[in-house]
Protein backbone atom coordinates (compact mmCIF):
# COMPACT_ATOMS: atom_id res chain seq x y z
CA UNK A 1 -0.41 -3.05 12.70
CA UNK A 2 1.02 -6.79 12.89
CA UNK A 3 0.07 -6.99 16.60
CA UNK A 4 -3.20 -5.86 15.51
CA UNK A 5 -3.44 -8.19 12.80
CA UNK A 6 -2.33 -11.10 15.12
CA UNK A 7 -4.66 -10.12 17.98
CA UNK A 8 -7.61 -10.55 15.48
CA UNK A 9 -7.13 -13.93 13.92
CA UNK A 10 -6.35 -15.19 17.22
CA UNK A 11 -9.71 -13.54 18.66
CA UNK A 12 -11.54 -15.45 15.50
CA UNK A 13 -9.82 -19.02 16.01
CA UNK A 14 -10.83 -19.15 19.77
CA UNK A 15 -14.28 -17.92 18.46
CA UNK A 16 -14.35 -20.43 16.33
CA UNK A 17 -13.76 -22.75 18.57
CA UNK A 18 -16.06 -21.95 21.16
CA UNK A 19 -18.85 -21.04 18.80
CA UNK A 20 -19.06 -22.10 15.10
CA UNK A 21 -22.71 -19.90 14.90
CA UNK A 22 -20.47 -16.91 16.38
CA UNK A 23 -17.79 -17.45 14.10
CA UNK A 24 -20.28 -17.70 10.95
CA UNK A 25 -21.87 -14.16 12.06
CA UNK A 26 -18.72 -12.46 12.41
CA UNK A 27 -17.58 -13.21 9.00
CA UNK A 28 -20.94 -12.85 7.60
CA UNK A 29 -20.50 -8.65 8.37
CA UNK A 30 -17.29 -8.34 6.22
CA UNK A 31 -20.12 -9.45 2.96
CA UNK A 32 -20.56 -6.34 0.26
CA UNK A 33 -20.74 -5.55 -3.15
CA UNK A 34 -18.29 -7.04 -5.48
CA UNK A 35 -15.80 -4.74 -7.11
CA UNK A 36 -15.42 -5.89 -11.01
CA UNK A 37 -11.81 -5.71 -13.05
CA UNK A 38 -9.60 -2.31 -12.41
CA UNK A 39 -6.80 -1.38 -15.46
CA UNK A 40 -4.61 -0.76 -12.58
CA UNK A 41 -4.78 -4.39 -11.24
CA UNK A 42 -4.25 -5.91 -14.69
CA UNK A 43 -0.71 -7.64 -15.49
CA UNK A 44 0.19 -9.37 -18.59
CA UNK A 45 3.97 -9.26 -17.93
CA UNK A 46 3.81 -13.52 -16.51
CA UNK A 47 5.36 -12.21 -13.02
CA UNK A 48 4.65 -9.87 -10.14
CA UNK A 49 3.85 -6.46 -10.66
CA UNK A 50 7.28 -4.70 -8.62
CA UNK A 51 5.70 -2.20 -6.75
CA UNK A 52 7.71 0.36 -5.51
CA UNK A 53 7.57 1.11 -1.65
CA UNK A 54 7.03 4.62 -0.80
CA UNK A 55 8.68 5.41 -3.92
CA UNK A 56 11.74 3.33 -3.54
CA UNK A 57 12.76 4.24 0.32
CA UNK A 58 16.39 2.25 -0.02
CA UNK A 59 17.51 3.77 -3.19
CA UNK A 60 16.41 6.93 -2.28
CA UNK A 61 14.44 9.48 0.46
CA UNK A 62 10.82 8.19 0.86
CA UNK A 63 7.60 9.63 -0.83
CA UNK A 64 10.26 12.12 -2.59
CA UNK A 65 10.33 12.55 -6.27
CA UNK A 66 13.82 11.86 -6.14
CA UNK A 67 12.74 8.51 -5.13
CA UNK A 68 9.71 8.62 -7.70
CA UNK A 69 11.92 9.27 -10.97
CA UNK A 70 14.69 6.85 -10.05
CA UNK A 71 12.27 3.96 -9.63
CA UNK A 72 10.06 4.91 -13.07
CA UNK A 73 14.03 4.61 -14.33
CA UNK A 74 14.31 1.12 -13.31
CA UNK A 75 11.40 0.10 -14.58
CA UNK A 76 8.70 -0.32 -11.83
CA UNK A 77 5.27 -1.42 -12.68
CA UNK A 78 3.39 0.55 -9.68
CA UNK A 79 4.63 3.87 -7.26
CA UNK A 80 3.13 3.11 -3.74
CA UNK A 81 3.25 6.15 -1.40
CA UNK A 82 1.63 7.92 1.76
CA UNK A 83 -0.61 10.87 1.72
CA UNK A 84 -1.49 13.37 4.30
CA UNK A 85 -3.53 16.53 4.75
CA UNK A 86 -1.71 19.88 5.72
CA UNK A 87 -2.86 22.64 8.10
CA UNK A 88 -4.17 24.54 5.06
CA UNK A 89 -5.45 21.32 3.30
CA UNK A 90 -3.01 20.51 0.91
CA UNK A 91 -2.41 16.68 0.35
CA UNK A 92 1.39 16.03 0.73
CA UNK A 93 3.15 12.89 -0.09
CA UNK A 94 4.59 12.01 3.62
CA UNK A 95 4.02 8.78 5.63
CA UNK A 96 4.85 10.03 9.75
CA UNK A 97 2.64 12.21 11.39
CA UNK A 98 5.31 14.20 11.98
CA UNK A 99 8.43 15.68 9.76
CA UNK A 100 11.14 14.99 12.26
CA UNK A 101 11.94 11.39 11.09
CA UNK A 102 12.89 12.40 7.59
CA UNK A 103 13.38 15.92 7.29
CA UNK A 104 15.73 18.84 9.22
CA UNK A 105 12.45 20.03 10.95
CA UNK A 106 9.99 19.03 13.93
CA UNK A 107 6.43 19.66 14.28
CA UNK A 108 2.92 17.52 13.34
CA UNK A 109 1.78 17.48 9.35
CA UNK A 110 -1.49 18.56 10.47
CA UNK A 111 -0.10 21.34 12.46
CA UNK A 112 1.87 23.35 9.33
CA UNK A 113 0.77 24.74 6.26
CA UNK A 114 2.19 23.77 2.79
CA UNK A 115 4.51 26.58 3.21
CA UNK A 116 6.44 25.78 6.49
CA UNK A 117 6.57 22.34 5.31
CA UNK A 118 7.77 22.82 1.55
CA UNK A 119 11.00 24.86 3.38
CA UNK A 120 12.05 21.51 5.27
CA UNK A 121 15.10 19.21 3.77
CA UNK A 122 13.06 15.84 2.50
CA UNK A 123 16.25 14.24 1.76
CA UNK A 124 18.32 15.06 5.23
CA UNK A 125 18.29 11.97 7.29
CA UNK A 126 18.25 9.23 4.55
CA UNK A 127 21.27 7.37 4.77
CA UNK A 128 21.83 3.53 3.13
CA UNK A 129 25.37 2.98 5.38
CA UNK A 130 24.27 3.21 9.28
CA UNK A 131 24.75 7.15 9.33
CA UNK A 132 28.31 7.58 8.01
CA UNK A 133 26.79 9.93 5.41
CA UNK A 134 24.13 11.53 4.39
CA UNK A 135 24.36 12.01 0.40
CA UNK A 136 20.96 13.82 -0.45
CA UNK A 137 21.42 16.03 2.31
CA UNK A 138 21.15 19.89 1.53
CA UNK A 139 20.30 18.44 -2.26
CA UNK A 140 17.00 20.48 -2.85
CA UNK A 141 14.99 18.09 -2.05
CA UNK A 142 11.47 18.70 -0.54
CA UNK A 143 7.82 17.42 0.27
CA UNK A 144 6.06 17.27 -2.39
CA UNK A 145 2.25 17.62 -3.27
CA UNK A 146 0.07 14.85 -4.41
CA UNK A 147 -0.93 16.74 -7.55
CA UNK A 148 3.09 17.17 -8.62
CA UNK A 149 2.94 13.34 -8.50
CA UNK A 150 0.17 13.20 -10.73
CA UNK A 151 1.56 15.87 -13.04
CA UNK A 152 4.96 14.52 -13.20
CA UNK A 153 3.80 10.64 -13.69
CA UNK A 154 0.39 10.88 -15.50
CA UNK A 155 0.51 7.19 -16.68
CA UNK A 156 2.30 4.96 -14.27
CA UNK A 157 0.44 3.02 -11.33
CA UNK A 158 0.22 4.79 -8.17
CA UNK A 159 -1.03 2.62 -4.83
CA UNK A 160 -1.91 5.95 -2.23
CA UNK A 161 -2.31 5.03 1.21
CA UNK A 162 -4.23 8.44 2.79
CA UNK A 163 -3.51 8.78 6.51
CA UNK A 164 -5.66 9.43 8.76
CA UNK A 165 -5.44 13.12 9.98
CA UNK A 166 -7.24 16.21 10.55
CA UNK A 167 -8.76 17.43 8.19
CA UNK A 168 -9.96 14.17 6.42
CA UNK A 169 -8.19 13.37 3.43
CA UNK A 170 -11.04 11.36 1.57
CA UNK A 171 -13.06 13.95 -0.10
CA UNK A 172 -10.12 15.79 -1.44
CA UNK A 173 -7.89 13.21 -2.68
CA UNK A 174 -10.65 12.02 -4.55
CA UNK A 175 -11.52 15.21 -6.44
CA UNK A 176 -7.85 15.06 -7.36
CA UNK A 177 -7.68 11.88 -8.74
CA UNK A 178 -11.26 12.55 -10.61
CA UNK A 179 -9.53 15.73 -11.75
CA UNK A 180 -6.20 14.14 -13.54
CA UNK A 181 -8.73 11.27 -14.88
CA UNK A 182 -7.54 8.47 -12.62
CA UNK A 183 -9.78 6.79 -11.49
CA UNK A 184 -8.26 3.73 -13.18
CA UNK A 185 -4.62 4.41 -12.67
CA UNK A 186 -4.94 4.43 -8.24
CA UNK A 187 -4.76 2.18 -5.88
CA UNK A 188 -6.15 3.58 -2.54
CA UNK A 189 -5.20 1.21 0.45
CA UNK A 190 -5.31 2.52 4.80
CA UNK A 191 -4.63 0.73 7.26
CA UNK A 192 -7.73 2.41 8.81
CA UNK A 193 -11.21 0.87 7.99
CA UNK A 194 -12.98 4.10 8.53
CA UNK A 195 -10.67 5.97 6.43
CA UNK A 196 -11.25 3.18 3.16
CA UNK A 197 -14.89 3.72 3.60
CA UNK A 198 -14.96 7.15 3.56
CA UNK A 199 -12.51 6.93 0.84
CA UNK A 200 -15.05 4.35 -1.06
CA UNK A 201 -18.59 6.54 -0.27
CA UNK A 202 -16.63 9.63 -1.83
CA UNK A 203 -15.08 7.54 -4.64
CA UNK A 204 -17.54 4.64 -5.96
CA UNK A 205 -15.31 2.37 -8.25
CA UNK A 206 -12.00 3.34 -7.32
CA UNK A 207 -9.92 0.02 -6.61
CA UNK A 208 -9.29 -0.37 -2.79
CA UNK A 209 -6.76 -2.73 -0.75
CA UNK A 210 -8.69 -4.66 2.36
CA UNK A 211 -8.82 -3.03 5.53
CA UNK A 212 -7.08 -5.20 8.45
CA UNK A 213 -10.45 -6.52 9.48
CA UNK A 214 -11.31 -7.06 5.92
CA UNK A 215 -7.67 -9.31 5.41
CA UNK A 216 -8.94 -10.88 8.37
CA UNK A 217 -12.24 -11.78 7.72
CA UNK A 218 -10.58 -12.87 4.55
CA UNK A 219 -8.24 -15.04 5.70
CA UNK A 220 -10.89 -16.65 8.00
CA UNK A 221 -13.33 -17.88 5.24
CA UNK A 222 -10.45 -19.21 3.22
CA UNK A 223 -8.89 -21.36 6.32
CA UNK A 224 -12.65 -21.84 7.13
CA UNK A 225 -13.65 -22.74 3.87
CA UNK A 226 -16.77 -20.64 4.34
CA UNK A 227 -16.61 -18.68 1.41
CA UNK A 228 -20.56 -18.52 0.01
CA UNK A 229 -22.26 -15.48 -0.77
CA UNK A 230 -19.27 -13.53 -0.08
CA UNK A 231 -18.76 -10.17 -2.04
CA UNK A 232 -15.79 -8.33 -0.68
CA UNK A 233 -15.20 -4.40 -1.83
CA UNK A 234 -11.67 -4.77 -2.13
CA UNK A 235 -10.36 -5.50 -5.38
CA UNK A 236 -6.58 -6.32 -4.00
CA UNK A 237 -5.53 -7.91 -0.58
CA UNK A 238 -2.03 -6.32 0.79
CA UNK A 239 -0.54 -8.51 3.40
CA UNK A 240 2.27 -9.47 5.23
CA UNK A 241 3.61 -12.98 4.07
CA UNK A 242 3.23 -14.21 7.43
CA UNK A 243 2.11 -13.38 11.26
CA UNK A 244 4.33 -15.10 13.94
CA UNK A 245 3.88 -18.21 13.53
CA UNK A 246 1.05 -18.23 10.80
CA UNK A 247 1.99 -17.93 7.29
CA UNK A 248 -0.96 -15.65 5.83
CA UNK A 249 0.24 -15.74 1.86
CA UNK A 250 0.02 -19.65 0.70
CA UNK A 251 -0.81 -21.39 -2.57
CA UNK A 252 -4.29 -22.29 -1.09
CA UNK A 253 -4.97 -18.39 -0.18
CA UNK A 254 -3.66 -17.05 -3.37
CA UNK A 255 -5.69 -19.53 -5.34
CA UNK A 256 -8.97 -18.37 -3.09
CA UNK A 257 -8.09 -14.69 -3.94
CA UNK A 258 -7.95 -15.45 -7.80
CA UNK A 259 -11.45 -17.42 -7.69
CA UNK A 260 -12.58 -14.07 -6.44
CA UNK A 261 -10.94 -11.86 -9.01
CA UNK A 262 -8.87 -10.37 -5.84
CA UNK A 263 -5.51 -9.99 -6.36
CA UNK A 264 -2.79 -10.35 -3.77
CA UNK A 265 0.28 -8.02 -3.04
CA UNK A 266 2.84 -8.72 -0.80
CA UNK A 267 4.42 -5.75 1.60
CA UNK A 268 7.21 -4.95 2.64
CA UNK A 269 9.71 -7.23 0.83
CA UNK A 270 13.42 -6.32 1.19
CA UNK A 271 15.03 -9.51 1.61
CA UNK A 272 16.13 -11.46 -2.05
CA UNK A 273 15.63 -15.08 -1.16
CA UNK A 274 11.63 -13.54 0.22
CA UNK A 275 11.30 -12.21 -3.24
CA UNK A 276 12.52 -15.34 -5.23
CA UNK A 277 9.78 -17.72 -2.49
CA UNK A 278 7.20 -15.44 -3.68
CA UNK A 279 7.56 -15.24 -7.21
CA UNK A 280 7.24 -18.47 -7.54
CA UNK A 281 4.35 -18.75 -5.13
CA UNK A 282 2.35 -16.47 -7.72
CA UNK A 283 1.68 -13.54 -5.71
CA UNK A 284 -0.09 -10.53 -7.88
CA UNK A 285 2.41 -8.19 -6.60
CA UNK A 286 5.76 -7.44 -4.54
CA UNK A 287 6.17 -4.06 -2.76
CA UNK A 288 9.97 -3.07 -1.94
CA UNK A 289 12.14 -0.25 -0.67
CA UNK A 290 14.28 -1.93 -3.24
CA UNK A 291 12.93 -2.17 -6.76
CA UNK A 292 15.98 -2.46 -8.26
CA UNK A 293 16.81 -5.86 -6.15
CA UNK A 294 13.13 -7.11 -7.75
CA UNK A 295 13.81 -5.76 -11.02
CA UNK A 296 17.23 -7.65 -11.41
CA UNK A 297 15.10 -11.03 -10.07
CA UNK A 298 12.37 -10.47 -12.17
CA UNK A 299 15.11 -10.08 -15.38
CA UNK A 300 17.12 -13.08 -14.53
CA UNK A 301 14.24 -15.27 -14.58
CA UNK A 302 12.89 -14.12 -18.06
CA UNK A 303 16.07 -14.13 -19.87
CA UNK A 304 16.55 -18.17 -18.05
């Protein structure tokens, strides 16, 4: 995705260069409908929302509900997590294509039914010390279901990234989140642009991260400064802090997302002196595979 990313704001600097007409057309297509206020997006705490990445992947397995209920322990404002579509159509909570990264198994999501995949070991290759050991292995822990996650944690934030697979997740994940009532309470973010907009023709009104070529065409305007009669359909832009040698997330960019009403999350942030430069940057939100590191920030600086 970052080479992606890179490749495209380079492609629209030397088209800027070479032709500011070409460079105003191209931006001109990312122009939609405006997407108003979304509960889910709204913080009153004076800080970034600490999002939780894929549950909480370095305190526990990822997309796991082990993972789930230690980070609603903590504290965590926001679960973020991966969805994909089974054989026999179920929506699991799993990031890879396949299950032989995480789990005692091998084979393609797509390729095994809810049944072959709820036998596999969720928690057998998570380790937080190199490999030495493996202590949620052979714990009972498995793959859950999208709808366990909504059953289990009916009020906390949940940011679902739906991969794209065969068969399409769109159409069911939203009847499922129409069905628990949360159509205020989701995130929905892909990395794919045809898999948001499917996601947004089956869901009208249901907050949505940018696409990459939305973040781009994003980050073009605001270095460009052409910025009128622009109407983005994403209600939250989740970046990287910086590309190579560009820094994406600055004062001037957050400040453009806010005149907007666009709020601006921050992914993947592991690294404690990263979280303390964008705290205090203002950043919307902070996603981590450690929510307890953000957490204990996030404390410190309200009790100083």
């Amino acid at each position: 995705m970052l080479k992606f990313i890179f490749r495209g704001i380079s492609i629209l600097m030397l088209a800027g260069a070479a032709s500011f007409t070409g460079f105003y057309v191209y931006l001109s297509s990312f122009e939609g409908r405006r997407i108003g206020d979304h509960e889910i997006l709204q913080n009153t705490a004076g800080r970034p929302l600490v999002i939780a990445h894929r549950g909480g992947a370095g305190i526990a397995p990822e997309n796991t509900l082990e993972a789930f209920r230690r980070s609603k322990e903590l504290g965590v404002d926001m679960l973020e997590l991966d969805v994909r579509a089974t054989k026999d159509g179920e929506l699991v909570v799993f990031h890879d294509r396949s299950v032989d990264r995480t789990t005692n198994g091998t084979g393609l999501v797509s390729e095994m039914t809810f049944r072959e995949i709820s036998k596999l070991d969720a928690g057998f290759d998570w380790t937080n010390d190199g490999g030495k050991t493996f202590p949620f292995r052979g714990k009972g822990i498995k793959v859950s279901k999208l709808r366990e996650i909504f059953e289990e944690f009916p009020e906390i934030k949940i940011n679902i990234e739906p991969k794209h697979s065969e068969p399409a997740p769109a159409k069911p994940l939203c009847d499922l989140i129409r069905e628990f009532k949360r159509e205020d309470k989701v995130i929905v973010a892909s990395t794919i642009h045809d898999v948001l907009e499917e996601f947004r023709s089956e869901c009208t009104g249901v907050a949505t991260s940018a696409s990459p070529s939305e973040a781009i065409g994003f980050l073009a305007r605001q270095r460009s400064g052409l910025s009128d009669n622009y109407a983005p359909e994403m209600a939250v832009l989740q970046t990287i802090e910086s590309i190579r040698i560009i820094d994406v997330v600055t004062k001037n960019y957050i400040n453009a997302a806010d005149e907007m009403n666009i709020k601006v999350h921050v992914w993947t942030v592991n690294d404690v002196k990263d979280m303390k430069r964008l705290i205090e940057l203002g950043v919307d939100g902070i996603m981590t595979d450690y929510p307890d590191k953000l957490l204990g920030i996030v404390s410190s600086n309200k009790k100083n």
